[in-house]
N, C-alpha and C. Protein backbone atom coordinates (compact mmCIF):
# COMPACT_ATOMS: atom_id res chain seq x y z
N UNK A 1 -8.05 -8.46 2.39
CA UNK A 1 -8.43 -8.44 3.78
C UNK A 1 -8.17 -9.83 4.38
N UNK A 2 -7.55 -9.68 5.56
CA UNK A 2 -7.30 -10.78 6.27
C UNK A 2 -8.14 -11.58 7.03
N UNK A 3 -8.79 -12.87 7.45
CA UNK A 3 -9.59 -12.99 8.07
C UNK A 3 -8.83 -13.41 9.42
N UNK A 4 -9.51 -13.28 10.45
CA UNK A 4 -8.46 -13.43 11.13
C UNK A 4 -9.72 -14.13 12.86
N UNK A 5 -9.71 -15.19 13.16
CA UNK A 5 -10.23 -16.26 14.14
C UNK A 5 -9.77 -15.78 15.27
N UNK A 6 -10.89 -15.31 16.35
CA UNK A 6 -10.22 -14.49 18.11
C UNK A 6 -11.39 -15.35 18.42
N UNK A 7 -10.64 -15.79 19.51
CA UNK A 7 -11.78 -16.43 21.18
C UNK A 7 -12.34 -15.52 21.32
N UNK A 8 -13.50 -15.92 21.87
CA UNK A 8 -14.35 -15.39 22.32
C UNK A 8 -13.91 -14.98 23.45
N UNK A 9 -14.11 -13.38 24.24
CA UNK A 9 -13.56 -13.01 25.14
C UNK A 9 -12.34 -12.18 25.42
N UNK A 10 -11.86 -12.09 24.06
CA UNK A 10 -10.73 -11.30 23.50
C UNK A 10 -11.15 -10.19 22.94
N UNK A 11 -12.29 -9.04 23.30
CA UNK A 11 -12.75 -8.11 22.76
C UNK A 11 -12.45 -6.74 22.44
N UNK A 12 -11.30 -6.43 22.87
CA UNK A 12 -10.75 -5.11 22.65
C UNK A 12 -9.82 -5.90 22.01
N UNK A 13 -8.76 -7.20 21.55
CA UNK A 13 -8.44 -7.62 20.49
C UNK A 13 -9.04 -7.51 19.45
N UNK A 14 -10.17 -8.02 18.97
CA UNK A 14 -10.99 -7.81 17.77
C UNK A 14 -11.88 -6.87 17.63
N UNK A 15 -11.56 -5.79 18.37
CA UNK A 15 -12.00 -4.68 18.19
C UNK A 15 -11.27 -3.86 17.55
N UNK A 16 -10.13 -4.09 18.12
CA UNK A 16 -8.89 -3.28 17.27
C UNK A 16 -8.59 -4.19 16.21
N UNK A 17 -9.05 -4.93 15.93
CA UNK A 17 -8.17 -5.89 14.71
C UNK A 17 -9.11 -5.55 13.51
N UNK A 18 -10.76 -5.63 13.75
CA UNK A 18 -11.69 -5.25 13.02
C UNK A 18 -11.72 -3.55 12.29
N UNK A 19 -11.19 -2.35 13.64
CA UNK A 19 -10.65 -1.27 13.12
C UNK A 19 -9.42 -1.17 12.15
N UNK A 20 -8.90 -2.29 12.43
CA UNK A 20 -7.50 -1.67 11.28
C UNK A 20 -7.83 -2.49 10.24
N UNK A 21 -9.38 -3.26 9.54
CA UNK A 21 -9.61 -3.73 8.33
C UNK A 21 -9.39 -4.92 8.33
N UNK A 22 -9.51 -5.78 9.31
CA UNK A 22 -9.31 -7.14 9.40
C UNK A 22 -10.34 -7.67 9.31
N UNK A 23 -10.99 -8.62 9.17
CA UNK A 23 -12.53 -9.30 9.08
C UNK A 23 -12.22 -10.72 10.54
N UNK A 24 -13.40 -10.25 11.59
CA UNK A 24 -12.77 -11.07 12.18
C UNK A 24 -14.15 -11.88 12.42
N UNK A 25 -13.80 -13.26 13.12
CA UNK A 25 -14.84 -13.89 13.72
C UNK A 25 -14.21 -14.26 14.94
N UNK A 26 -15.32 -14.70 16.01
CA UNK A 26 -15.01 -14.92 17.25
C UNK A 26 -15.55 -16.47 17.17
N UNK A 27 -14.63 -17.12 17.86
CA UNK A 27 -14.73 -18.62 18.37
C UNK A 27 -14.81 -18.63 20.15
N UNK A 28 -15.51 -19.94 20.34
CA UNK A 28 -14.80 -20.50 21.16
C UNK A 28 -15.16 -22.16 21.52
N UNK A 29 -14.82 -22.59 22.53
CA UNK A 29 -13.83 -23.65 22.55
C UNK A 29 -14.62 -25.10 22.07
N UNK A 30 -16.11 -25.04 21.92
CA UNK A 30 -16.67 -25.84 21.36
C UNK A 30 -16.20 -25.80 19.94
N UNK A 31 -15.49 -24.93 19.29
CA UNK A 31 -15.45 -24.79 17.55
C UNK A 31 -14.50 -26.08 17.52
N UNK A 32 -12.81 -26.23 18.93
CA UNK A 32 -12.11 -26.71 18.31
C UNK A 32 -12.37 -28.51 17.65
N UNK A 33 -13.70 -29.01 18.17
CA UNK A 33 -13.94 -30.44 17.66
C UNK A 33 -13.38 -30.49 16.10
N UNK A 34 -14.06 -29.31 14.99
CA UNK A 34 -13.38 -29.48 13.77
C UNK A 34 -12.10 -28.96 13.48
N UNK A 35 -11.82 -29.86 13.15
CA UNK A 35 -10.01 -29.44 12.87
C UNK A 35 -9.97 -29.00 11.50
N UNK A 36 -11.15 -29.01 10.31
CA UNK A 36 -10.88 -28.20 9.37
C UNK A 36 -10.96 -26.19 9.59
N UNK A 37 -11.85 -26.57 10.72
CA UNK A 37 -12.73 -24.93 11.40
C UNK A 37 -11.41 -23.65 10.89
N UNK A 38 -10.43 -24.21 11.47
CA UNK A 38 -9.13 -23.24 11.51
C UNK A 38 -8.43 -23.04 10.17
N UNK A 39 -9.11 -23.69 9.08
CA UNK A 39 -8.16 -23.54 7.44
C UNK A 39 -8.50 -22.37 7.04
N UNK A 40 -9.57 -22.15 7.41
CA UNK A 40 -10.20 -20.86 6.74
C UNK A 40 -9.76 -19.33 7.03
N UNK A 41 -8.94 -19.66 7.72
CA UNK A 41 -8.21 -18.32 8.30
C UNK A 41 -6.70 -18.08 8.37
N UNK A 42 -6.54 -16.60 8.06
CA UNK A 42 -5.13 -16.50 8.20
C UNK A 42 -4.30 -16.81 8.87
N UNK A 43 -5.09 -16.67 10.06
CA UNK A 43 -4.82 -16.33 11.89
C UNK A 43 -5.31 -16.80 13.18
N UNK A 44 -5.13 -17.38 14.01
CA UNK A 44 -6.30 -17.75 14.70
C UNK A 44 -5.35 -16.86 15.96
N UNK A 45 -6.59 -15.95 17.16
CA UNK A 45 -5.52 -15.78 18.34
C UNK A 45 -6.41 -16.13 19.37
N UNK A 46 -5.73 -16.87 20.30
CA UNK A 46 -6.20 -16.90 21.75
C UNK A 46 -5.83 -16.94 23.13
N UNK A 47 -6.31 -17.36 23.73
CA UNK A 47 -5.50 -17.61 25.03
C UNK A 47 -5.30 -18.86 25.66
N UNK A 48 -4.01 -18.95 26.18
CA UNK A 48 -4.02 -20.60 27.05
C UNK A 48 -4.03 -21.23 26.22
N UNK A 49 -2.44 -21.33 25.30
CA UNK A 49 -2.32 -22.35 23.94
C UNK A 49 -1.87 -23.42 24.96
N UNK A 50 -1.11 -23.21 26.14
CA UNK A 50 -0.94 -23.81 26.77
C UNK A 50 -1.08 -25.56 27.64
N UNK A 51 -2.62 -24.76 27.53
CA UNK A 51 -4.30 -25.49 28.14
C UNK A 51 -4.34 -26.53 26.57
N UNK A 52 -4.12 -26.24 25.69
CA UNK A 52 -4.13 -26.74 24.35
C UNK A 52 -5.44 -26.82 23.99
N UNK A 53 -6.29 -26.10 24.50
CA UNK A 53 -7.97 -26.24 24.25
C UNK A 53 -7.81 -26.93 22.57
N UNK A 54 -6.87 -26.28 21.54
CA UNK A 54 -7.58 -26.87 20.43
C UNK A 54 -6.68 -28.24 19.85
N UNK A 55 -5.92 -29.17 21.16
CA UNK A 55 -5.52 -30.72 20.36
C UNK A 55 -4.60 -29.88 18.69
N UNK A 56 -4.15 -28.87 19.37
CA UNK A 56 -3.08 -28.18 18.26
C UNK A 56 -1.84 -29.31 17.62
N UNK A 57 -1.20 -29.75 19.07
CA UNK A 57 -0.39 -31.05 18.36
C UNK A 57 -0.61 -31.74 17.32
N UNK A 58 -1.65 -32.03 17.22
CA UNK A 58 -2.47 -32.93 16.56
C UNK A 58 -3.01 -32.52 15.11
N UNK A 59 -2.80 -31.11 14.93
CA UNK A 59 -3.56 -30.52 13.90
C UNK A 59 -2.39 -30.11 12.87
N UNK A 60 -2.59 -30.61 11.88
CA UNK A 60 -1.66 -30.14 10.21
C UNK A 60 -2.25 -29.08 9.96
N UNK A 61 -2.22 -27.79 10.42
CA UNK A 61 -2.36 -26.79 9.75
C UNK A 61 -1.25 -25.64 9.83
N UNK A 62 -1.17 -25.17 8.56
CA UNK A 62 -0.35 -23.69 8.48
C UNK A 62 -0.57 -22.60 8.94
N UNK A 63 -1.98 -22.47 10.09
CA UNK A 63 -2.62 -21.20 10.42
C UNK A 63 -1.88 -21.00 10.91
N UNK A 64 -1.26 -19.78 11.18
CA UNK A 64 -0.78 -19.31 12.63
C UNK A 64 -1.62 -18.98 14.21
N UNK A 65 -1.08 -19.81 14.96
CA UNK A 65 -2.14 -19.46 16.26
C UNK A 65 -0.89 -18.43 16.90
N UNK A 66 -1.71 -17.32 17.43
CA UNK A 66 -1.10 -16.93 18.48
C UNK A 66 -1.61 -16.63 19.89
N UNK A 67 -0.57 -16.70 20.53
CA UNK A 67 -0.97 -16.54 22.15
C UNK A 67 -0.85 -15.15 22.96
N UNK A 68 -2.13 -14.64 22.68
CA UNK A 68 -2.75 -13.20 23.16
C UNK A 68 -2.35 -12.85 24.53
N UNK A 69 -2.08 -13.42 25.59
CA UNK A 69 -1.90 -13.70 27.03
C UNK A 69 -0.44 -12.78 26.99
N UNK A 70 -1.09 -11.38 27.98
CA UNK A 70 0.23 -10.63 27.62
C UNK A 70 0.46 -9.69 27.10
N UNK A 71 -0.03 -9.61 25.75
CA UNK A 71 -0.34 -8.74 24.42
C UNK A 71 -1.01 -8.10 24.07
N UNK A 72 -0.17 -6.76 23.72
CA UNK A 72 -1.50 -5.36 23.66
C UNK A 72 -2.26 -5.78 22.50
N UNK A 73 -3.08 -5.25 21.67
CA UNK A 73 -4.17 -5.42 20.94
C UNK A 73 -3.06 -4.80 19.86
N UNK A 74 -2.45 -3.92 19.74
CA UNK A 74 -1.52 -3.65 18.91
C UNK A 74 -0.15 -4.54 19.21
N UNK A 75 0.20 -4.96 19.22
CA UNK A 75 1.23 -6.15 19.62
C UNK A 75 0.90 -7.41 18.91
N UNK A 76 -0.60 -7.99 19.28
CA UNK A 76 -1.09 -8.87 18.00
C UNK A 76 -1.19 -8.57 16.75
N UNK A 77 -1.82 -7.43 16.31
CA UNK A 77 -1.77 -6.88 15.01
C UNK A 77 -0.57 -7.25 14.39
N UNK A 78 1.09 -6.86 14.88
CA UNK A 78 2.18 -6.71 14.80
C UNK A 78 2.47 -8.26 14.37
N UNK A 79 1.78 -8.90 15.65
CA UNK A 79 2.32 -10.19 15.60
C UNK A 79 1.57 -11.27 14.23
N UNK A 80 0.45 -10.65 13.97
CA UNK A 80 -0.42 -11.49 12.79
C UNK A 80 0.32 -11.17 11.69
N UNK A 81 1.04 -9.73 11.21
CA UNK A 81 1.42 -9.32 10.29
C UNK A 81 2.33 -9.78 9.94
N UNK A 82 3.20 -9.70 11.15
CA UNK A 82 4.70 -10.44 10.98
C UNK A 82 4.46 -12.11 10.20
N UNK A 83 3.72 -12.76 10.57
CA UNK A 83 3.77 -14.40 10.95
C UNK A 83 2.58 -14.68 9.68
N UNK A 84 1.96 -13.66 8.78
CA UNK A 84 1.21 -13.80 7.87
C UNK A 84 1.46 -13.48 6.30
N UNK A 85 2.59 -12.91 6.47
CA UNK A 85 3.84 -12.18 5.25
C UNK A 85 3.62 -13.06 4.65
N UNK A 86 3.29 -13.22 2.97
CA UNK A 86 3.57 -14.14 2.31
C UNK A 86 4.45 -13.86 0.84
C-alpha cells in the first residue's frame, strides 16, 4: 500500500485515492516547515506548486509532488502510479 500526502482541501482527491487502497494523510501548509515531513511518502499532491508553499527548490527529496490543479481524481491516481513505478 502506498502512502500517499494530499493538502488539505483536496477531498474528493483522497477520497478516491483512499477508495482505490491508498493510505492517505492530509497536510497542510504549516507541515511544510519540516523538510523531513515529505520522506515518508510515496507521493505528495497539491495545489499551487507554483506558490511553492513547500521551499520545494530547496528540498532533496525523491517524493514525487504533484500538481492536482486541473486533474480529475482519476488522472492523479494515473499520475501517482505512473511517477511511483519502481
Amino acid at each position: 500500500m502506498k502512502n500517499i500526502a494530499v493538502q488539505k482541501g483536496l477531498t474528493q482527491i483522497a477520497d478516491h485515492l483512499t477508495e482505490a487502497g491508498y493510505k492517505v494523510f492530509e497536510f497542510d501548509t504549516r507541515q511544510k516547515g519540516s523538510k523531513d515531513f515529505f520522506r515518508g511518502f510515496d507521493a505528495v499532491v497539491m495545489m499551487g506548486m507554483n506558490d511553492n508553499i513547500m521551499g520545494i527548490q530547496t528540498t532533496n527529496t525523491k517524493t514525487p509532488f504533484i500538481e492536482a490543479r486541473g486533474m480529475t481524481p482519476e488522472e492523479v491516481q494515473k499520475t501517482i502510479e505512473d511517477r511511483t513505478k519502481h
